[in-house]
PDB file of N, CA and C in Angstrom:
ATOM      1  N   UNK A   1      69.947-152.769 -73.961  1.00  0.00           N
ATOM      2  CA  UNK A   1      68.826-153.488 -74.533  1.00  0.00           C
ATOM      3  C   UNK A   1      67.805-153.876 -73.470  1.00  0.00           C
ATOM      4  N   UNK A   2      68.269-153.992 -72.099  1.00  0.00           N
ATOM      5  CA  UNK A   2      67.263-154.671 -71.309  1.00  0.00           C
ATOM      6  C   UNK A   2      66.754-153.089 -71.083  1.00  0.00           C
ATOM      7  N   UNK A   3      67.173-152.173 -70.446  1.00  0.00           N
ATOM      8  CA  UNK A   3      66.239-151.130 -70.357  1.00  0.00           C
ATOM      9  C   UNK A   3      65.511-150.907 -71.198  1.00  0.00           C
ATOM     10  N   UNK A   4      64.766-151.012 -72.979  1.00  0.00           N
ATOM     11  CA  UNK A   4      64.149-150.979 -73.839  1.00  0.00           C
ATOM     12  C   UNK A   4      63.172-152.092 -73.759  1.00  0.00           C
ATOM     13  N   UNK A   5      63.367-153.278 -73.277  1.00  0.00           N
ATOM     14  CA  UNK A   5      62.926-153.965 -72.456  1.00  0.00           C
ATOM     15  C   UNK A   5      61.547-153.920 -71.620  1.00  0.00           C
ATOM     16  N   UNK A   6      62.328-153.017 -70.545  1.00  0.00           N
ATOM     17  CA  UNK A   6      61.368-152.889 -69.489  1.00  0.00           C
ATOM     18  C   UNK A   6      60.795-152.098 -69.582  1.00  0.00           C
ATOM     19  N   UNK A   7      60.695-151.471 -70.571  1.00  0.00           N
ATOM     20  CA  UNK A   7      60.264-149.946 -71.058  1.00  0.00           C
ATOM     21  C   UNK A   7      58.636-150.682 -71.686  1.00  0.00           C
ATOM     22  N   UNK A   8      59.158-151.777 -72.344  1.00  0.00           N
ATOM     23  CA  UNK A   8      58.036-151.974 -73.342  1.00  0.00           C
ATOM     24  C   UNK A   8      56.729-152.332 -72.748  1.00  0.00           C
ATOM     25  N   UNK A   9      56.487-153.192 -71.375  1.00  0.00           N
ATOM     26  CA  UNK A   9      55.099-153.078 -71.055  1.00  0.00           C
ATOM     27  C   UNK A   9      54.350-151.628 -70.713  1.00  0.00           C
ATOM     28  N   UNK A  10      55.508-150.909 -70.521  1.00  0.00           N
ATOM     29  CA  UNK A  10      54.782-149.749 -70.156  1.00  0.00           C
ATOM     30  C   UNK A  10      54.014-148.930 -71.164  1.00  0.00           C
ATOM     31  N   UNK A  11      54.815-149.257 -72.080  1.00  0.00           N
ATOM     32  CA  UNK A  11      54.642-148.484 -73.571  1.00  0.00           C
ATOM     33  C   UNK A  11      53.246-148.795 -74.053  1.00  0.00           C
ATOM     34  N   UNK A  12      53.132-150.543 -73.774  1.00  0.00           N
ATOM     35  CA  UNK A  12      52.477-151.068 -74.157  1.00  0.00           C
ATOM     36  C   UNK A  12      50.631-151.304 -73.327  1.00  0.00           C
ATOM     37  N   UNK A  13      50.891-150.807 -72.193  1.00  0.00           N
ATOM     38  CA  UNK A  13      50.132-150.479 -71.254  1.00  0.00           C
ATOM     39  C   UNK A  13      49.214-148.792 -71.403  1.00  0.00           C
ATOM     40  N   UNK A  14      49.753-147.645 -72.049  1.00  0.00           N
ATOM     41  CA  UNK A  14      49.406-146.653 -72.082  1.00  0.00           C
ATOM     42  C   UNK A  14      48.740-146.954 -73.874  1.00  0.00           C
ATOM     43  N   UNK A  15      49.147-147.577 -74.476  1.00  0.00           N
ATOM     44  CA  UNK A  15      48.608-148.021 -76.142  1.00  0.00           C
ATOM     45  C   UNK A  15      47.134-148.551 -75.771  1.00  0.00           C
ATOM     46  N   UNK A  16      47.144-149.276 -74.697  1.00  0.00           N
ATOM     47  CA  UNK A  16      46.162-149.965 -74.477  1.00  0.00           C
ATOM     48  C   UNK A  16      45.263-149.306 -73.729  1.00  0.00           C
ATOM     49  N   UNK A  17      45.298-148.588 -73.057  1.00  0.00           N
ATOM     50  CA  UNK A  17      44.634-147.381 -72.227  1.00  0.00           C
ATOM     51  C   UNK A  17      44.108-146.466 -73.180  1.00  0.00           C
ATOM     52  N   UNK A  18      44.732-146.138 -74.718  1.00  0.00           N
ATOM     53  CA  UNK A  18      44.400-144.841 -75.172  1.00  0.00           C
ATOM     54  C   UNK A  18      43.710-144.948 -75.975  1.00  0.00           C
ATOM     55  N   UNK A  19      43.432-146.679 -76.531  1.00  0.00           N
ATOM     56  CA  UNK A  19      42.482-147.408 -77.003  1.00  0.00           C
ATOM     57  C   UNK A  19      41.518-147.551 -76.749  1.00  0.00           C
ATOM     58  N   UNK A  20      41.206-148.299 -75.063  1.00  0.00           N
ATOM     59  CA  UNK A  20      40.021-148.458 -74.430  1.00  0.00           C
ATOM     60  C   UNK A  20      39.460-147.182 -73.846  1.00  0.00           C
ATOM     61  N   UNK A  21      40.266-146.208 -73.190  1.00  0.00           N
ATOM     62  CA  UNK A  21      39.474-145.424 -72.271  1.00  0.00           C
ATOM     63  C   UNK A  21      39.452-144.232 -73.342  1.00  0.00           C
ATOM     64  N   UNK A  22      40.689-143.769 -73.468  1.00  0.00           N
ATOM     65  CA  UNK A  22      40.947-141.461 -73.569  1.00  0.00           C
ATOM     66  C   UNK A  22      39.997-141.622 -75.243  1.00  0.00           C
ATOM     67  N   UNK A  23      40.213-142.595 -76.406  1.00  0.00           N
ATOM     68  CA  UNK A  23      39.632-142.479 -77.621  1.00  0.00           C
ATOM     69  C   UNK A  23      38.034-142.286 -77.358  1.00  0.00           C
ATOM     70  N   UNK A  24      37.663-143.385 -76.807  1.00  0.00           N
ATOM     71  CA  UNK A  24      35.838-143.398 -77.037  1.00  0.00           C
ATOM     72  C   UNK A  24      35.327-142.524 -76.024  1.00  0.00           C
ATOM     73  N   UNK A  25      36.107-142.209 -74.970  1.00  0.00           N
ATOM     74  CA  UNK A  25      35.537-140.504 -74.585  1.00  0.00           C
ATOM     75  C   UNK A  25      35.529-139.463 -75.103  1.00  0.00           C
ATOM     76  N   UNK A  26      36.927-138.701 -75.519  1.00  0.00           N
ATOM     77  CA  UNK A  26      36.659-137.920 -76.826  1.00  0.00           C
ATOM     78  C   UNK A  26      35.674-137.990 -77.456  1.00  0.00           C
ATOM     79  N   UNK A  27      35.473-139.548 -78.297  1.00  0.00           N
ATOM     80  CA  UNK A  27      34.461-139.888 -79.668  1.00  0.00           C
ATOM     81  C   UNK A  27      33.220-139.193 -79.122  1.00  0.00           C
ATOM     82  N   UNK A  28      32.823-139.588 -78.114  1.00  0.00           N
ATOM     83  CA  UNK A  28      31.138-139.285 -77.154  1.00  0.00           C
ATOM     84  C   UNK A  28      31.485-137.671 -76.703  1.00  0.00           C
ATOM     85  N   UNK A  29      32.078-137.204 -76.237  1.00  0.00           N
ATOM     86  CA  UNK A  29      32.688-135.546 -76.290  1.00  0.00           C
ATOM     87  C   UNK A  29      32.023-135.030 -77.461  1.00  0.00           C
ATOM     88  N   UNK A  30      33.154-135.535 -78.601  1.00  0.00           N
ATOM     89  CA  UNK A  30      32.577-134.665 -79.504  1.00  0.00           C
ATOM     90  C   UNK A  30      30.874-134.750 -80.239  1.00  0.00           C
ATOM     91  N   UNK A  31      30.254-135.987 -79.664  1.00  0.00           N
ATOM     92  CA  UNK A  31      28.965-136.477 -80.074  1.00  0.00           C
ATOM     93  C   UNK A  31      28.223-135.769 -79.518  1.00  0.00           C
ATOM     94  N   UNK A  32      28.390-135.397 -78.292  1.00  0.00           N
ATOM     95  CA  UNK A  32      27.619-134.549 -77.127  1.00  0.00           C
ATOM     96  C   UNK A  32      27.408-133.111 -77.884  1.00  0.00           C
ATOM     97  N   UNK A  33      28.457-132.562 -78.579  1.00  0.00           N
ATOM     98  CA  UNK A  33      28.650-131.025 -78.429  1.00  0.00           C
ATOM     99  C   UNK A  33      28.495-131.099 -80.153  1.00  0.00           C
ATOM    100  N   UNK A  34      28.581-131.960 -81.073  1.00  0.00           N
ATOM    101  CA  UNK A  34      27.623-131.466 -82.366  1.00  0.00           C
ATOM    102  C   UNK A  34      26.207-131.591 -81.543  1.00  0.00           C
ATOM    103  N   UNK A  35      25.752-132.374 -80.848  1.00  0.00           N
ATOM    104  CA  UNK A  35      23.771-132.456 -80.891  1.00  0.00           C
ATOM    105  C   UNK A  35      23.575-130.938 -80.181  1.00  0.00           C
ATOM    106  N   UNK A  36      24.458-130.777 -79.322  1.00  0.00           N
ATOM    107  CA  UNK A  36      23.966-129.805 -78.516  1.00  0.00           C
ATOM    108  C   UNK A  36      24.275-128.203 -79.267  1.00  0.00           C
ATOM    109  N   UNK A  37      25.360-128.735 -80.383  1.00  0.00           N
ATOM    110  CA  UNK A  37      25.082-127.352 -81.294  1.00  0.00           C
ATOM    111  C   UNK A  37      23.829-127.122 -82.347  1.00  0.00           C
ATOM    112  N   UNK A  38      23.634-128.425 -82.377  1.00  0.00           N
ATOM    113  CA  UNK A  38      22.406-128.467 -83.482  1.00  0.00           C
ATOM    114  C   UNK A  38      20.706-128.771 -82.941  1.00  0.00           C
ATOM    115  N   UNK A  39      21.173-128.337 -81.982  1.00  0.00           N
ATOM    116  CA  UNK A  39      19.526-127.898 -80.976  1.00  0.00           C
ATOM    117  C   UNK A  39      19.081-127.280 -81.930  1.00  0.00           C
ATOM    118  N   UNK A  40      17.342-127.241 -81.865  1.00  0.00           N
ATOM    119  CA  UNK A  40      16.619-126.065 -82.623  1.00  0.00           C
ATOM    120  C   UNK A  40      15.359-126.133 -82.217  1.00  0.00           C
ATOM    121  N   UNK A  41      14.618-125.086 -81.697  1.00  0.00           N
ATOM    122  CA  UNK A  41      13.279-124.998 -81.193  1.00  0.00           C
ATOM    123  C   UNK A  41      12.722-126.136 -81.703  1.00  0.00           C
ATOM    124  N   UNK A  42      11.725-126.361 -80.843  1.00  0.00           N
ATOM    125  CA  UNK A  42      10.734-127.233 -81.225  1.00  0.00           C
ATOM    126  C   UNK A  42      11.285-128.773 -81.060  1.00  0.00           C
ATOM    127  N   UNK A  43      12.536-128.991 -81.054  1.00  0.00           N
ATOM    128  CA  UNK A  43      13.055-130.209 -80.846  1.00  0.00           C
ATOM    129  C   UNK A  43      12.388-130.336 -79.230  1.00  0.00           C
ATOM    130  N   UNK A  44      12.788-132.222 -79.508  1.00  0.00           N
ATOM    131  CA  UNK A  44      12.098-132.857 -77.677  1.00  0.00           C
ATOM    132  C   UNK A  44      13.228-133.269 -77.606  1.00  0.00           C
ATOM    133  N   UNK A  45      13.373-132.961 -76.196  1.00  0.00           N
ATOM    134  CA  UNK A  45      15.339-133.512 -75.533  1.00  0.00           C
ATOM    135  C   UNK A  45      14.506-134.336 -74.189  1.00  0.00           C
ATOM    136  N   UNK A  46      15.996-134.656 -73.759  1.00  0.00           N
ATOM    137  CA  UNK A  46      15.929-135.401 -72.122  1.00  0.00           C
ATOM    138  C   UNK A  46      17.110-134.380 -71.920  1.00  0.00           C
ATOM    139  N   UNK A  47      16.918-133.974 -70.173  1.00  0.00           N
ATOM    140  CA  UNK A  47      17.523-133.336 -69.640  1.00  0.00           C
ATOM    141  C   UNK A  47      18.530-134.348 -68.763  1.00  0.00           C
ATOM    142  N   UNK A  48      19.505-133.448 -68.326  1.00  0.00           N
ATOM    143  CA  UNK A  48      20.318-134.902 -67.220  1.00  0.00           C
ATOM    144  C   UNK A  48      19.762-135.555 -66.159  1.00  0.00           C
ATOM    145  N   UNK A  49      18.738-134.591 -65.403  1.00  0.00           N
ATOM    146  CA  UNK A  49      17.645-135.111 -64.298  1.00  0.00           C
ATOM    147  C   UNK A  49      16.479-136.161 -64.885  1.00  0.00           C
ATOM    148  N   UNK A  50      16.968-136.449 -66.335  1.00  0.00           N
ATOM    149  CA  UNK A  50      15.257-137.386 -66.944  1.00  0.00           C
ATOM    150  C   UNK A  50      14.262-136.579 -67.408  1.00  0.00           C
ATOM    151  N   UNK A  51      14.244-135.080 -66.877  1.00  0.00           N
ATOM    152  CA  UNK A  51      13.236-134.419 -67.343  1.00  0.00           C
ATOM    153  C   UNK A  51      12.733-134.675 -68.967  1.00  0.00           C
ATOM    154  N   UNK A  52      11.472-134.583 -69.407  1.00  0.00           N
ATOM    155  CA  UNK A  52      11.275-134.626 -70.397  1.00  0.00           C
ATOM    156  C   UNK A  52      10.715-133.136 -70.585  1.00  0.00           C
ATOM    157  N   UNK A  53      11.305-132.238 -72.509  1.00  0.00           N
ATOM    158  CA  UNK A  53      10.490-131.362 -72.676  1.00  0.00           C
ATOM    159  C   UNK A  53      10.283-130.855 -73.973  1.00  0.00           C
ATOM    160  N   UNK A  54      10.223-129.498 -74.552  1.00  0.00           N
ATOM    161  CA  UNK A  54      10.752-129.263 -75.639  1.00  0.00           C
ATOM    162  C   UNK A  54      10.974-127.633 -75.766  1.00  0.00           C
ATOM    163  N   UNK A  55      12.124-127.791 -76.622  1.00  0.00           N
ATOM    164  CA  UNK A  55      12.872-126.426 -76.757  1.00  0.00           C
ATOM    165  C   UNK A  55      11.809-125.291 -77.109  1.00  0.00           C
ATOM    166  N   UNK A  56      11.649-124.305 -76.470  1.00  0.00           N
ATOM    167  CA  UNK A  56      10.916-122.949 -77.048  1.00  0.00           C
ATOM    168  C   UNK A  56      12.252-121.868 -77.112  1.00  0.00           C
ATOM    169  N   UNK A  57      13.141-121.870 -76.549  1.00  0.00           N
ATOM    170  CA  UNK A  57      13.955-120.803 -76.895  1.00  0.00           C
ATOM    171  C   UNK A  57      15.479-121.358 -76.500  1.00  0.00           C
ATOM    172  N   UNK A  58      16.334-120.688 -77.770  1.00  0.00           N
ATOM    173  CA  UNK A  58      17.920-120.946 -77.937  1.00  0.00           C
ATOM    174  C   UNK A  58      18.456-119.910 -77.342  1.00  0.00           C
ATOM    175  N   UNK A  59      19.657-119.521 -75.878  1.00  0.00           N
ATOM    176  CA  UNK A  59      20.176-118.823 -76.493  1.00  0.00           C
ATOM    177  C   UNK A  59      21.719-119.030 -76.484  1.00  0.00           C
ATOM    178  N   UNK A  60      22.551-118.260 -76.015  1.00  0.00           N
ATOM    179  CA  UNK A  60      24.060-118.639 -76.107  1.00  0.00           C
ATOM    180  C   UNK A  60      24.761-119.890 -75.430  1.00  0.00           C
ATOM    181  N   UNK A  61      24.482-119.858 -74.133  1.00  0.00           N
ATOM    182  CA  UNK A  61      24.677-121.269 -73.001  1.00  0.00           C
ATOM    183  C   UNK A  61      23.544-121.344 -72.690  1.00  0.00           C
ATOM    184  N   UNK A  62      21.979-121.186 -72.975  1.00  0.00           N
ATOM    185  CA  UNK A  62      21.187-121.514 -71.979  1.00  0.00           C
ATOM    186  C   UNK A  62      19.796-122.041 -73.491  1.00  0.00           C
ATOM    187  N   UNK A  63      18.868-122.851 -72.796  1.00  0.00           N
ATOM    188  CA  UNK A  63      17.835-123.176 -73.604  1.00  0.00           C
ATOM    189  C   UNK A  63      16.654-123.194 -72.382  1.00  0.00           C
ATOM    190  N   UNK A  64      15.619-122.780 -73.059  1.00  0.00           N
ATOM    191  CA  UNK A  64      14.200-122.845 -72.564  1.00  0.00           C
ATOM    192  C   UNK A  64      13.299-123.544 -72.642  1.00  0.00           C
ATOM    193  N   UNK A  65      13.108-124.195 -71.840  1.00  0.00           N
ATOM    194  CA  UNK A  65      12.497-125.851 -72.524  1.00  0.00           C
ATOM    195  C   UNK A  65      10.791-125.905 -71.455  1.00  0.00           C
ATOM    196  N   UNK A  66       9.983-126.408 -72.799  1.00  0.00           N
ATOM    197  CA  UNK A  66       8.888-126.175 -71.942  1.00  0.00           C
ATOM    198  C   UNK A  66       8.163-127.646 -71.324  1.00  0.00           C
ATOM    199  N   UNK A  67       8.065-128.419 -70.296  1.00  0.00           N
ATOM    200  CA  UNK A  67       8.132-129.431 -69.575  1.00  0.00           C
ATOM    201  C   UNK A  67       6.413-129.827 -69.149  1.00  0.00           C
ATOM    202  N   UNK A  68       5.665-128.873 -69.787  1.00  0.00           N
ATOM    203  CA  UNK A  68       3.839-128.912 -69.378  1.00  0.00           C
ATOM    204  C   UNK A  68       3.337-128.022 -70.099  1.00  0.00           C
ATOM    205  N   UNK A  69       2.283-127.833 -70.333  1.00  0.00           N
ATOM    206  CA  UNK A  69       1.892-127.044 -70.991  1.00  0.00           C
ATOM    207  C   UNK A  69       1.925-125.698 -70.495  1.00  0.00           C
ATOM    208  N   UNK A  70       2.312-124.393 -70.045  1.00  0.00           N
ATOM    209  CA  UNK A  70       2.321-123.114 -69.816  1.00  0.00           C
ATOM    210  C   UNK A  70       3.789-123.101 -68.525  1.00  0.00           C
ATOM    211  N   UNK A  71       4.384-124.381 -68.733  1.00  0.00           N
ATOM    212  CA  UNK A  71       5.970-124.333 -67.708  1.00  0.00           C
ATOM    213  C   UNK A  71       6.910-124.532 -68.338  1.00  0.00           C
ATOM    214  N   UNK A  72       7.524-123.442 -68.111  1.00  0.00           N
ATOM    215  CA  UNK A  72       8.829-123.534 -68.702  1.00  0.00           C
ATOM    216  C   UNK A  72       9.966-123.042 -68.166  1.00  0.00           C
ATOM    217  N   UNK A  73      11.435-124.263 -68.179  1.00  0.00           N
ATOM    218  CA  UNK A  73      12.502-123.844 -67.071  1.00  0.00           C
ATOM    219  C   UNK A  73      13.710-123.811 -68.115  1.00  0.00           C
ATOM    220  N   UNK A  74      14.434-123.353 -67.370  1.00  0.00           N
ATOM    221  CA  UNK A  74      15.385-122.846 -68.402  1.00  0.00           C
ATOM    222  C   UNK A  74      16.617-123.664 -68.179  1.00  0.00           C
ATOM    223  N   UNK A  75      17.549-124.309 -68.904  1.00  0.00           N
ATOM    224  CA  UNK A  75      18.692-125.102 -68.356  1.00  0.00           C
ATOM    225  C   UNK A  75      19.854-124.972 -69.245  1.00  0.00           C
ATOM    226  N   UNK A  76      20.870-125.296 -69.063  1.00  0.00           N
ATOM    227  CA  UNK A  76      22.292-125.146 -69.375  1.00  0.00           C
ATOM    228  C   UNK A  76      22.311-126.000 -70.893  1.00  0.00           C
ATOM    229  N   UNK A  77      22.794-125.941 -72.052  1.00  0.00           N
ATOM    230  CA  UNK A  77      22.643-126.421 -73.099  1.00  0.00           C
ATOM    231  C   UNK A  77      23.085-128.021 -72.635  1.00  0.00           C
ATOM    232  N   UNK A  78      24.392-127.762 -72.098  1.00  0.00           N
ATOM    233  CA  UNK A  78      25.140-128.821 -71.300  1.00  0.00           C
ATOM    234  C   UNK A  78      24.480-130.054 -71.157  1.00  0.00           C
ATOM    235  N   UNK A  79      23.363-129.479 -70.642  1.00  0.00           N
ATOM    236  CA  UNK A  79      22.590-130.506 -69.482  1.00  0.00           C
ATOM    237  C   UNK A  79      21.412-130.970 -70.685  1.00  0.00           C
ATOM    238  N   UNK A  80      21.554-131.038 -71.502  1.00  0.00           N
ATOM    239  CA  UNK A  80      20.715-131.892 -72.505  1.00  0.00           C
ATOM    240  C   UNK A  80      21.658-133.216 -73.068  1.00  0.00           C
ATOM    241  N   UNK A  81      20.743-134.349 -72.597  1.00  0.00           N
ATOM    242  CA  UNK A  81      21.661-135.541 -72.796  1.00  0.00           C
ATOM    243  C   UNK A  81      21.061-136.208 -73.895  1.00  0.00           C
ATOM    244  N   UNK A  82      19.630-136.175 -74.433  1.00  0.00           N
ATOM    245  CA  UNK A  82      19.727-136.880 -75.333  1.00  0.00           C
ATOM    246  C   UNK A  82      18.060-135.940 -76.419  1.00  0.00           C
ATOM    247  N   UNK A  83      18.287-135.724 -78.258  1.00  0.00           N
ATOM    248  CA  UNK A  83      17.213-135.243 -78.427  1.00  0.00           C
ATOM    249  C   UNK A  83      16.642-136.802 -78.689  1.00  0.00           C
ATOM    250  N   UNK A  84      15.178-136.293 -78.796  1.00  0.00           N
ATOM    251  CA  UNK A  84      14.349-137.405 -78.742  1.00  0.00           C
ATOM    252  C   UNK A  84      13.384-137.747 -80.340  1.00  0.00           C
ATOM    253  N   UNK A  85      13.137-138.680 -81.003  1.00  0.00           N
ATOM    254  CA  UNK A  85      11.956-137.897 -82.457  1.00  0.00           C
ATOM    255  C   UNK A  85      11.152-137.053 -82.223  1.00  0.00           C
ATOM    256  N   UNK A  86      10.562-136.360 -82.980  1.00  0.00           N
ATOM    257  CA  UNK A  86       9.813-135.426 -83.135  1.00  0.00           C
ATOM    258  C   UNK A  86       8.258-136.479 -82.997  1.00  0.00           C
ATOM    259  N   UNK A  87       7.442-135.826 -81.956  1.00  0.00           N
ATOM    260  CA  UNK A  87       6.268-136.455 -81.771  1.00  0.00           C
ATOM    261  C   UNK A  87       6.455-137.610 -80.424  1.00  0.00           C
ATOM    262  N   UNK A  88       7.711-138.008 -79.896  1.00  0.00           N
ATOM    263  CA  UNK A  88       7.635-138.967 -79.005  1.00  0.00           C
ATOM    264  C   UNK A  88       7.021-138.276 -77.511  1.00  0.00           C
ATOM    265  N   UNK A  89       6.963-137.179 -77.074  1.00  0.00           N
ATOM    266  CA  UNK A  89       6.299-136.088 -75.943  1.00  0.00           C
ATOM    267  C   UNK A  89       5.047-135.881 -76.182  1.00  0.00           C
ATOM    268  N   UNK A  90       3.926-136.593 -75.492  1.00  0.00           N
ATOM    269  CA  UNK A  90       2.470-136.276 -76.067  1.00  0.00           C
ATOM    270  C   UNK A  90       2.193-134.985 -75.281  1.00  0.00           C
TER     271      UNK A  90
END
């Protein structure tokens, strides 16, 4: 009985870990990778550097995002952290 015991903060230590930390990473994981499947031209994103731009071309891992008027760089779908409303990029 005492080994069941000493067992239990531990038990009770990884419950509490899988609560605070491993769940709401996943949750944001999977939040990341629906937006970034549901890119679509013309959307305005933020890039991970802050860049501001907007999508001109999709393709498998990569998007084309145009950042000025006649510049456009190309970046890892990955690396889009957040889309933005439509109209907030003057």
């Amino acid at each position: 009985m005492s080994s069941l015991a000493s067992m239990l903060p531990l038990v009770l230590m990884f419950v509490v870990l899988y609560f605070v930390m491993i769940r709401p990473q996943m949750k944001r994981q999977k939040e990341h990778r629906a937006m970034i499947d549901a890119l679509a031209k013309g959307d305005e994103v933020v890039a991970g550097g802050g860049m501001l731009g907007k999508v001109t071309e999709l393709r498998e891992g990569y998007i084309s995002m145009e950042v000025a008027s006649g510049v456009v760089v190309q970046l890892q779908r990955s690396a889009v952290v957040q889309v933005l409303p439509k109209g907030t990029i003057k």
